[in-house]
N, C-alpha and C. Protein backbone atom coordinates (compact mmCIF):
# COMPACT_ATOMS: atom_id res chain seq x y z
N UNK A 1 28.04 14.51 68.35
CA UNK A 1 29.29 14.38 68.91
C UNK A 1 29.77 15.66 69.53
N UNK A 2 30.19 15.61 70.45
CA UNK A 2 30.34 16.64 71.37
C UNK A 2 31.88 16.31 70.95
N UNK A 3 32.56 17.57 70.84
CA UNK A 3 34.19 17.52 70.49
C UNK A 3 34.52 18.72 72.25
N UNK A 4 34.80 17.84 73.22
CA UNK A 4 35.82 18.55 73.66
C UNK A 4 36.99 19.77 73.13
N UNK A 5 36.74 20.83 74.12
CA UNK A 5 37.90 21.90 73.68
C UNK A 5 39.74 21.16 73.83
N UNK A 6 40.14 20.06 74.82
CA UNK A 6 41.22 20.02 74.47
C UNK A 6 40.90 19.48 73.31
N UNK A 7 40.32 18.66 72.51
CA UNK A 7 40.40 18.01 71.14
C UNK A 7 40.51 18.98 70.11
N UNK A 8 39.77 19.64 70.50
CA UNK A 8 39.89 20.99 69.34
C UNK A 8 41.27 21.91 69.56
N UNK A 9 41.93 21.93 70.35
CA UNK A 9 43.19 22.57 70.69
C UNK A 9 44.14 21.73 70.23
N UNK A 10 44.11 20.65 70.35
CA UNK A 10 45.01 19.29 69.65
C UNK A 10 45.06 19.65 68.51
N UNK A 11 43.87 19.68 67.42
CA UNK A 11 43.67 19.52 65.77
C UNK A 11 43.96 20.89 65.13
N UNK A 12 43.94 21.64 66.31
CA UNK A 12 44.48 23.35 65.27
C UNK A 12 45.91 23.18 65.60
N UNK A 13 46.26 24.10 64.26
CA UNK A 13 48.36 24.04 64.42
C UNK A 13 48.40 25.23 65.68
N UNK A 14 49.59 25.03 66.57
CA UNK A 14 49.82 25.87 67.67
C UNK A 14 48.78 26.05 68.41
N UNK A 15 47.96 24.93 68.56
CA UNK A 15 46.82 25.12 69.71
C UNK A 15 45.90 26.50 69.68
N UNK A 16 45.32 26.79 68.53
CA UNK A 16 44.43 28.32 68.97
C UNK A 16 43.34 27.91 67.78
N UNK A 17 42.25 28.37 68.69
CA UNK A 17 40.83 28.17 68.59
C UNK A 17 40.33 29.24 67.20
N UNK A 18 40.28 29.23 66.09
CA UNK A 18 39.94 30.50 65.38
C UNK A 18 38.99 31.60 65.57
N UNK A 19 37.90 30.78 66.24
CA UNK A 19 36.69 31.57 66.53
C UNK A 19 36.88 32.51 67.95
N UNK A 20 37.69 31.70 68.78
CA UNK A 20 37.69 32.27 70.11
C UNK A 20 39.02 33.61 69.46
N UNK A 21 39.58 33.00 69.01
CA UNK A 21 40.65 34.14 68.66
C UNK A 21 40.15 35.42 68.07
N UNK A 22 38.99 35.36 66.88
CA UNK A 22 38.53 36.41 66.18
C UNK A 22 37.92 36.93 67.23
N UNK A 23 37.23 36.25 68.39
CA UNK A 23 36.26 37.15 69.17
C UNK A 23 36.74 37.96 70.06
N UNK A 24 38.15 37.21 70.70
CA UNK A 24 39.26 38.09 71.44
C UNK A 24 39.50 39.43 70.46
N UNK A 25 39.80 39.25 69.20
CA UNK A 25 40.66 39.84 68.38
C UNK A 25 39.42 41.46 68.56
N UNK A 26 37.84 40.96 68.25
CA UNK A 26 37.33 41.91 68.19
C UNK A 26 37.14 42.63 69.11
N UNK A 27 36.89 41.37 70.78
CA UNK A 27 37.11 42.47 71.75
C UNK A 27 37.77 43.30 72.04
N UNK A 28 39.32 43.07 71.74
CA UNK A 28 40.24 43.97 71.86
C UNK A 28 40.31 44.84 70.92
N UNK A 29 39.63 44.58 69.69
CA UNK A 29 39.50 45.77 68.99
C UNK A 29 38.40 47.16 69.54
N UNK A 30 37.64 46.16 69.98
CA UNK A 30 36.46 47.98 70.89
C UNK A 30 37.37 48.32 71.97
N UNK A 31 37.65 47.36 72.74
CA UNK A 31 38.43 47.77 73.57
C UNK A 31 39.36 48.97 73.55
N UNK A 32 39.86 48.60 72.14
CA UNK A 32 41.38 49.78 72.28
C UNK A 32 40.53 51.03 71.80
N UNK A 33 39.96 50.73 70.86
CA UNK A 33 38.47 52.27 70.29
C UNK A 33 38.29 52.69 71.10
N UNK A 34 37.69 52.08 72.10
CA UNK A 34 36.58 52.81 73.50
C UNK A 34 37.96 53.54 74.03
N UNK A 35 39.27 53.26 74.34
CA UNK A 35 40.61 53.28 74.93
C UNK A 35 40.88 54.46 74.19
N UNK A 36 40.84 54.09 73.15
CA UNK A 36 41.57 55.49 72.25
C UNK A 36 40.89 56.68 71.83
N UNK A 37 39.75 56.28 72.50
CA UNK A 37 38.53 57.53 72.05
C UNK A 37 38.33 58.33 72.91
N UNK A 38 38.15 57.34 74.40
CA UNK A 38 37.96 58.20 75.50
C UNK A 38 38.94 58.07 76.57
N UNK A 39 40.01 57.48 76.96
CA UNK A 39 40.73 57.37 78.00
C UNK A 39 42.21 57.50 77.54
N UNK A 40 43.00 57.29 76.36
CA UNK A 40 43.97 57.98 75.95
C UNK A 40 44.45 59.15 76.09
N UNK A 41 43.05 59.99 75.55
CA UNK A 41 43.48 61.14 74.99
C UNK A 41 43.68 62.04 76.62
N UNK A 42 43.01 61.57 77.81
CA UNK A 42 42.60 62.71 78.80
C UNK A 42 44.39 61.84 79.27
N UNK A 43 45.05 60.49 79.23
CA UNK A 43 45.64 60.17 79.88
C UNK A 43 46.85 60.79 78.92
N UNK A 44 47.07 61.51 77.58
CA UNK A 44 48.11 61.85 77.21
C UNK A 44 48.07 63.40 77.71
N UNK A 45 46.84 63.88 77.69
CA UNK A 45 46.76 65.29 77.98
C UNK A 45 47.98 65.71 79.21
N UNK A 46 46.88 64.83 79.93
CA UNK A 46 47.70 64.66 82.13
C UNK A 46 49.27 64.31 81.89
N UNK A 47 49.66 63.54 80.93
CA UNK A 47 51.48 63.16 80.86
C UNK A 47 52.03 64.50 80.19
N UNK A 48 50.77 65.30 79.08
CA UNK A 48 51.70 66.43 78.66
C UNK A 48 51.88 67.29 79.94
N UNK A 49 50.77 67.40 80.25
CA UNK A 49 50.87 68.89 81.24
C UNK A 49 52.09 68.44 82.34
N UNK A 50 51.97 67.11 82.81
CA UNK A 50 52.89 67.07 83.89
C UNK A 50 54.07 66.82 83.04
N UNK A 51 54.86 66.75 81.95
CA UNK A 51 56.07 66.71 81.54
C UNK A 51 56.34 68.12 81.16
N UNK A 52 55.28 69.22 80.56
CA UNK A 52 55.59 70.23 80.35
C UNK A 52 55.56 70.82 82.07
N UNK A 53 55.21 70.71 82.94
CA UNK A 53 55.64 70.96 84.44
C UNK A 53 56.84 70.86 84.42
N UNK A 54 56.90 69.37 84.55
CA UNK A 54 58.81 68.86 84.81
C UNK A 54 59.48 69.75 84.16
N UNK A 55 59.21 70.13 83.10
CA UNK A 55 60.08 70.84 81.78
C UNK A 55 60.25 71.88 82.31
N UNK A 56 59.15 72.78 83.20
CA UNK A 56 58.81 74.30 83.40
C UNK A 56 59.75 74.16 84.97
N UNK A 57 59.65 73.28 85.28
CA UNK A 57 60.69 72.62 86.76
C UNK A 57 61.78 73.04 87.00
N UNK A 58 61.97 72.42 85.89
CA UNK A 58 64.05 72.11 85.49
C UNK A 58 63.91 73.67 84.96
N UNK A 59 63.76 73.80 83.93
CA UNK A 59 63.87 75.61 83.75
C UNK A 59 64.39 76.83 84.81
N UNK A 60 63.07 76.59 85.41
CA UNK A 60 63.26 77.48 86.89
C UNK A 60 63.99 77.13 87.75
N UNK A 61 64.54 75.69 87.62
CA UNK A 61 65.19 75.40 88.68
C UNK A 61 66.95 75.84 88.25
N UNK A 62 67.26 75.72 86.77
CA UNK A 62 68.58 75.87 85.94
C UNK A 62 68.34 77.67 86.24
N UNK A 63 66.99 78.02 86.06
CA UNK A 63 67.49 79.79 86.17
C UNK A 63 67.79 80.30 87.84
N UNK A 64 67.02 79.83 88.51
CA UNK A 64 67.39 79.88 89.79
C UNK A 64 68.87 79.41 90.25
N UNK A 65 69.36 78.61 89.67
CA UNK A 65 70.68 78.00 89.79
C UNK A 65 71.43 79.28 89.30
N UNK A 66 71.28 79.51 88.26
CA UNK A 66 72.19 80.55 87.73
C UNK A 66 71.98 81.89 87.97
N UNK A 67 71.17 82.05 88.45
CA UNK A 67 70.45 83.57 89.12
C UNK A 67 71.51 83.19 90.69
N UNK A 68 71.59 82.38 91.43
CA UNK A 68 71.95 81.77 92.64
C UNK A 68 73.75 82.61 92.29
N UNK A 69 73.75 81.81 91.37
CA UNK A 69 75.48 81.96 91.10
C UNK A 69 76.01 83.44 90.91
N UNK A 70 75.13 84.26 89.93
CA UNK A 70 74.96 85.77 89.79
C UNK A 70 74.99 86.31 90.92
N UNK A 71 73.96 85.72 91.91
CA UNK A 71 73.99 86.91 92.88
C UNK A 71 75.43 86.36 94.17
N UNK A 72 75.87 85.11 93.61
CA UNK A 72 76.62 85.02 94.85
C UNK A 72 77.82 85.62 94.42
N UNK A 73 77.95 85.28 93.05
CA UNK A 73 79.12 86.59 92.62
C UNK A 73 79.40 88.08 92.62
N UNK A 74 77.92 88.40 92.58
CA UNK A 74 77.60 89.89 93.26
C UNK A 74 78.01 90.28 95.15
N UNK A 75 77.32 89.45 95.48
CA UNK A 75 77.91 88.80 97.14
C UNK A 75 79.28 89.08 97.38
N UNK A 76 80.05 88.56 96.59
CA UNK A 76 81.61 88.28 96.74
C UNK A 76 82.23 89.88 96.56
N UNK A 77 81.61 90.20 95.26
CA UNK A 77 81.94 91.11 94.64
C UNK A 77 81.73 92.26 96.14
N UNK A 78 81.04 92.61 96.39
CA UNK A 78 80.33 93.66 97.50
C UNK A 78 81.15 93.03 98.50
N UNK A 79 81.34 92.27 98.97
CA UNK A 79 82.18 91.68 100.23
C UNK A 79 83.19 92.28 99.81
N UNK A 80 83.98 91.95 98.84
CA UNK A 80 85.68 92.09 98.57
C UNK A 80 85.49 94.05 98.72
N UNK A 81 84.57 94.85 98.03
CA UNK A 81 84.41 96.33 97.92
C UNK A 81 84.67 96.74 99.49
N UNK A 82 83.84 96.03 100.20
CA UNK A 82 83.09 96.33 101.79
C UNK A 82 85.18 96.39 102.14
N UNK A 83 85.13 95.06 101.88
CA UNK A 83 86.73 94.87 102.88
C UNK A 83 87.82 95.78 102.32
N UNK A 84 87.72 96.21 101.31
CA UNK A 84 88.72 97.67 100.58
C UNK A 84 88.56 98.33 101.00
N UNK A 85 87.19 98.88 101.51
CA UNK A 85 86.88 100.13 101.93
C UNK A 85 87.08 100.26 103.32
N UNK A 86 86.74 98.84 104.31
CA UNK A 86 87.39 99.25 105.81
C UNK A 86 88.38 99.17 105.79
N UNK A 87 89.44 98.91 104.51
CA UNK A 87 90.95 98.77 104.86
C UNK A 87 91.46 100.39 104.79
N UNK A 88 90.96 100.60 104.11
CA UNK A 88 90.64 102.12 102.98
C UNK A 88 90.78 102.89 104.35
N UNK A 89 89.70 102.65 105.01
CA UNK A 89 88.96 103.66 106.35
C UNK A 89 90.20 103.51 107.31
N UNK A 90 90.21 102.15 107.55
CA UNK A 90 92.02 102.34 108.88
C UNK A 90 92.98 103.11 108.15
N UNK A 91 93.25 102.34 106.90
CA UNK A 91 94.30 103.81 106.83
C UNK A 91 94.37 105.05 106.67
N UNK A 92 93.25 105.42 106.19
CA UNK A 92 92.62 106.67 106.12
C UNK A 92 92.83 107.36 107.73
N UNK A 93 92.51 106.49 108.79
CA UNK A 93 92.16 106.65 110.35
C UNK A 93 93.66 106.88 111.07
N UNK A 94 94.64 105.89 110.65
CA UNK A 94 95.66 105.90 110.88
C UNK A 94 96.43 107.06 110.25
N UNK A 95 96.16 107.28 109.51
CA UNK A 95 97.31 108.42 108.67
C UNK A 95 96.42 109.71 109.50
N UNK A 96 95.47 110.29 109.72
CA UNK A 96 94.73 111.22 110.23
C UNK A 96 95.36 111.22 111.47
N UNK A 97 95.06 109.52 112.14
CA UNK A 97 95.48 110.07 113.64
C UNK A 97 97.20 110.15 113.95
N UNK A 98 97.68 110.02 112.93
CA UNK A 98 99.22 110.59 112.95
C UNK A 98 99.49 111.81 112.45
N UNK A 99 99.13 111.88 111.68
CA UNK A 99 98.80 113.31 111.65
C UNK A 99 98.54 114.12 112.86
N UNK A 100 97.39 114.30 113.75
CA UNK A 100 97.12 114.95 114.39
C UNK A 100 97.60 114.86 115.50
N UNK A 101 98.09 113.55 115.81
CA UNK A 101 99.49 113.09 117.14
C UNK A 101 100.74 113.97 116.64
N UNK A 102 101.41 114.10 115.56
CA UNK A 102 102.26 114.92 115.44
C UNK A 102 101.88 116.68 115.45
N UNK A 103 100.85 116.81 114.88
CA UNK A 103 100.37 118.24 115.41
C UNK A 103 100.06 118.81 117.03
N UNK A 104 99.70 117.47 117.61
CA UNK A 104 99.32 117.76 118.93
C UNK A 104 100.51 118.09 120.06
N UNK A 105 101.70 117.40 119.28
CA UNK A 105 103.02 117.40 119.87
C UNK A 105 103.79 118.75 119.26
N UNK A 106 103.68 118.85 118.30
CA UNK A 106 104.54 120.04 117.79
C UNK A 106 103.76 121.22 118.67
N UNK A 107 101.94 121.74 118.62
CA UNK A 107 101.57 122.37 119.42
C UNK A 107 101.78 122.26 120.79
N UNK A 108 102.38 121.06 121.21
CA UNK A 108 102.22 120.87 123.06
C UNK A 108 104.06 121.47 123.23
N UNK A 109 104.70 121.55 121.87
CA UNK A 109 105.96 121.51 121.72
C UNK A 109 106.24 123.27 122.16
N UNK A 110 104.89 123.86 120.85
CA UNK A 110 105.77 125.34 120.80
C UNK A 110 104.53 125.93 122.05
N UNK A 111 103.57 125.74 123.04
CA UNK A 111 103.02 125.95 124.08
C UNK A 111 104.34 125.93 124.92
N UNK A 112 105.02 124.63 124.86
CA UNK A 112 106.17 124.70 126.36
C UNK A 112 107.54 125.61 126.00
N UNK A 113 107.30 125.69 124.81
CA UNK A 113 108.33 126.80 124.53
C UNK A 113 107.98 128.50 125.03
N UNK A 114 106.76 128.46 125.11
CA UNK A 114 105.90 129.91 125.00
C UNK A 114 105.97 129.75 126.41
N UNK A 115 105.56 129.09 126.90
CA UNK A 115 105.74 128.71 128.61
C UNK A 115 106.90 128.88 129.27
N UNK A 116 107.90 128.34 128.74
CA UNK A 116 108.89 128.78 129.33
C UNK A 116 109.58 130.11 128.68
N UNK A 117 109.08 130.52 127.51
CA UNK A 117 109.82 131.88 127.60
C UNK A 117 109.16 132.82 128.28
N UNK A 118 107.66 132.33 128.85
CA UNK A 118 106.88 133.94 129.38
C UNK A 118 107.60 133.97 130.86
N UNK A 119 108.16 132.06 131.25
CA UNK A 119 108.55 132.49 132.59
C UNK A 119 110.53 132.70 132.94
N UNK A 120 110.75 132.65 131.29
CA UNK A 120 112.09 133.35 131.57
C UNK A 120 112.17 134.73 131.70
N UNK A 121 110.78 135.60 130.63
CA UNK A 121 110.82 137.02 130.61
C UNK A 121 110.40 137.42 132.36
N UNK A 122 108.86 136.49 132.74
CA UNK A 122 108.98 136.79 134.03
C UNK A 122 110.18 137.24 135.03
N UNK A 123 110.77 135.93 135.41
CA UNK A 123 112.16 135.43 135.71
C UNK A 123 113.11 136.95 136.01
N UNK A 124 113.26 136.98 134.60
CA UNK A 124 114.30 138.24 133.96
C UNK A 124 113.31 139.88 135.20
N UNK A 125 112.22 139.58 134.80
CA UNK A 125 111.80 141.04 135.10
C UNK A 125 111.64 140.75 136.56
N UNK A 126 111.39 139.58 137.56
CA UNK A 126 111.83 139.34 139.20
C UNK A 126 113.01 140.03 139.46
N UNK A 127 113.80 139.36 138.94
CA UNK A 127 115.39 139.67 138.93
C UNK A 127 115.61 141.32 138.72
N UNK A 128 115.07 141.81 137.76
CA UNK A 128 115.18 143.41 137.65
C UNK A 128 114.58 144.14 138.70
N UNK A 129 113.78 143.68 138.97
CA UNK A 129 113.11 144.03 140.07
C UNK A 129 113.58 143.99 142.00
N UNK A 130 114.47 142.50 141.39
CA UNK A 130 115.21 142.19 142.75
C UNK A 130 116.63 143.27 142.84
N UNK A 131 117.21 143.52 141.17
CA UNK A 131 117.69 144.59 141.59
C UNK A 131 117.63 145.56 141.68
N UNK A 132 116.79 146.08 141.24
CA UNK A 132 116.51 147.56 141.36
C UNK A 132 115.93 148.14 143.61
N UNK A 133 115.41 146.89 143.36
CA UNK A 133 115.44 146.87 144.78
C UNK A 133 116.29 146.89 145.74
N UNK A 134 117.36 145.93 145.78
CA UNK A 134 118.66 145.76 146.39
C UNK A 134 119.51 146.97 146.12
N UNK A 135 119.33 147.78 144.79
CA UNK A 135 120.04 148.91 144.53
C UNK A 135 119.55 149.77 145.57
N UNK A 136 117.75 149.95 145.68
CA UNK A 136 117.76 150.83 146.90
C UNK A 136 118.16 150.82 147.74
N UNK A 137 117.93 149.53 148.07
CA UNK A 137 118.77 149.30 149.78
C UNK A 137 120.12 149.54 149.68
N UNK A 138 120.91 148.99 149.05
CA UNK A 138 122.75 149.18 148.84
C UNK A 138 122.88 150.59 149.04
N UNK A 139 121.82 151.91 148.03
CA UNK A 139 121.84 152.74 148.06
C UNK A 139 121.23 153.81 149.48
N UNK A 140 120.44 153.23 149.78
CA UNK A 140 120.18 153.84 151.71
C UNK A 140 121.03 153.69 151.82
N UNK A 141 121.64 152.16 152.46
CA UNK A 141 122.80 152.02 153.05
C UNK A 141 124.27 152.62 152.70
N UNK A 142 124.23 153.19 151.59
CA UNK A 142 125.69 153.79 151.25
C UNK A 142 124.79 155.62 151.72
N UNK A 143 123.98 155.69 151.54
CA UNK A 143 124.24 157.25 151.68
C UNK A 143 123.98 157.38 153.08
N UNK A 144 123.27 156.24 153.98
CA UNK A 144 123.55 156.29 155.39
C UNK A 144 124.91 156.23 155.76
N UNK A 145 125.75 155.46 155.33
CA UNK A 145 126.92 155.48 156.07
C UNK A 145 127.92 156.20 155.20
N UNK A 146 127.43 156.81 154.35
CA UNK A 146 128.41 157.91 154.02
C UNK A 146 128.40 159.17 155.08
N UNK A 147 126.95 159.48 154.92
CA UNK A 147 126.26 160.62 155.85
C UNK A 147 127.02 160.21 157.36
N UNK A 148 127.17 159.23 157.96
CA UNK A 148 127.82 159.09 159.14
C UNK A 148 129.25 159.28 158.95
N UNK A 149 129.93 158.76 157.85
CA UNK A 149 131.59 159.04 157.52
C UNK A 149 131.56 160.43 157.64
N UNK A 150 131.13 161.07 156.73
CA UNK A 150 130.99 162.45 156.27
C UNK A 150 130.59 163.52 157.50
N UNK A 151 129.74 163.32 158.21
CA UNK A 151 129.37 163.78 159.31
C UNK A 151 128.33 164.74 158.90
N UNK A 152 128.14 164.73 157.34
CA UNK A 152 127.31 165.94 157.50
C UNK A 152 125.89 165.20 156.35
N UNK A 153 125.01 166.10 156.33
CA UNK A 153 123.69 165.32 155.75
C UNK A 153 123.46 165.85 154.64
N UNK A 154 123.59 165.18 153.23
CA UNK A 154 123.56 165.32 151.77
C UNK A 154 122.28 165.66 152.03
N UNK A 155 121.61 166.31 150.73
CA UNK A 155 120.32 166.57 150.73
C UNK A 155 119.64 165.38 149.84
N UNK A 156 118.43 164.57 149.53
CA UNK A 156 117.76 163.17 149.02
C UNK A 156 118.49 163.14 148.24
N UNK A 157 118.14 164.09 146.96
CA UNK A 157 118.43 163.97 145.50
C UNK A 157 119.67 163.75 144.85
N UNK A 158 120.49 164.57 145.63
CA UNK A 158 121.95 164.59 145.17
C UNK A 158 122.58 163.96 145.69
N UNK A 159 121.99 163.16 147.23
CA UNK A 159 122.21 161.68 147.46
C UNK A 159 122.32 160.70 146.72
N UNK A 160 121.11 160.46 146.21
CA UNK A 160 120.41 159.73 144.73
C UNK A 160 121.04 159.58 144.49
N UNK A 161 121.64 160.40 143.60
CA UNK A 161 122.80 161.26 142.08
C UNK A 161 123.94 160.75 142.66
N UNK A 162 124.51 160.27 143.56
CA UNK A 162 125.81 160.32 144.22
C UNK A 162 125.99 158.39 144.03
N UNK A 163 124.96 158.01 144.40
CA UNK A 163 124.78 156.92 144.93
C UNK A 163 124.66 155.79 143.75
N UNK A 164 123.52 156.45 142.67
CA UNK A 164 123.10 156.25 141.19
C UNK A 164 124.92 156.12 140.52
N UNK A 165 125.46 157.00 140.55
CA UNK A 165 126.63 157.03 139.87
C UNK A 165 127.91 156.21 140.57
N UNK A 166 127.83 155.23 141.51
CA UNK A 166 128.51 154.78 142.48
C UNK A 166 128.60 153.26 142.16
N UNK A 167 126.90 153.21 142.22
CA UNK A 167 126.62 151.32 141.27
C UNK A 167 126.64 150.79 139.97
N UNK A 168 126.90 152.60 139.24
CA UNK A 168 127.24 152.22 137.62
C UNK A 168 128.50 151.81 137.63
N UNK A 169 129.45 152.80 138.53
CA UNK A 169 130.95 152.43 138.39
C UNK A 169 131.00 151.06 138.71
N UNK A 170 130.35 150.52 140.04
CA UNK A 170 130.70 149.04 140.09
C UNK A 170 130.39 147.80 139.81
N UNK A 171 129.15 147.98 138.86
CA UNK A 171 128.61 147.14 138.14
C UNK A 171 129.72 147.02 136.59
């Protein structure tokens, strides 16, 4: 009697074959051996190394992050110094060049003072000069036309002397 497999699937409880089951059972038992002997272990190795990667990833990537932040705070830091210091420098620039605008003026100040006193002393000594000059002439001319009043001819000196003592009185 030949028993068909559905018949035999009918007469076991929950339809399963015992024999076919133990033989599954054993295949899958070498199966997972051969699995766990030789292809596990290289396939847990490859998940460590690449999770200890990921791991070594994120690390470098959290220190780089925070190395990032360090130096941009350093950044800031040196920026804000930089901009003190050119503020620093204008006023520094500004107070110098007022400074030296008021020196340049006080010197351009006491130059036009010096300037005009060398050409008041000038001035003064033209003028002495214009009279001492005009005195000569006033003085020809008075001892010429004295000498013609007089009719007679003084001698230079005591002309001079005559003449000298004539423009003191009328000055």
């Amino acid at each position: 009697m030949i028993i068909s497999q559905a018949q035999v699937l009918a007469e076991l409880p929950l339809g399963l074959n015992p024999l076919l089951f133990l033989a599954q059972l054993v295949n899958f038992g070498i199966l997972y051996y051969i699995l766990n002997r030789f292809a596990f272990p290289a396939l847990r190795k490859t998940l460590d190394e690449r999770t200890a990667t990921i791991r070594e990833g994120i690390a470098n990537a959290e220190e780089a992050k925070q190395s990032l932040n360090k130096a941009n705070q350093q950044a800031q830091g040196i920026i804000q110094q930089a901009q003190q210091r050119g503020q620093q420098i204008i006023a520094d620039a500004t107070t110098n060049g007022e400074r030296l605008r008021v020196q340049y003026e006080n010197e351009a100040k006491a130059r036009a003072v010096e300037v005009a006193e060398q050409n008041r002393r000038r001035m003064a000594q033209e003028e002495a000069q214009a009279r001492n000059a005009l005195r000569q002439q006033v003085a020809d001319l008075a001892i010429s036309a004295a000498g013609r009043v007089v009719g007679e001819s003084l001698d230079g000196p005591r002309q001079r002397r005559l003449v000298d003592e004539f423009i003191a009185e009328v000055e």
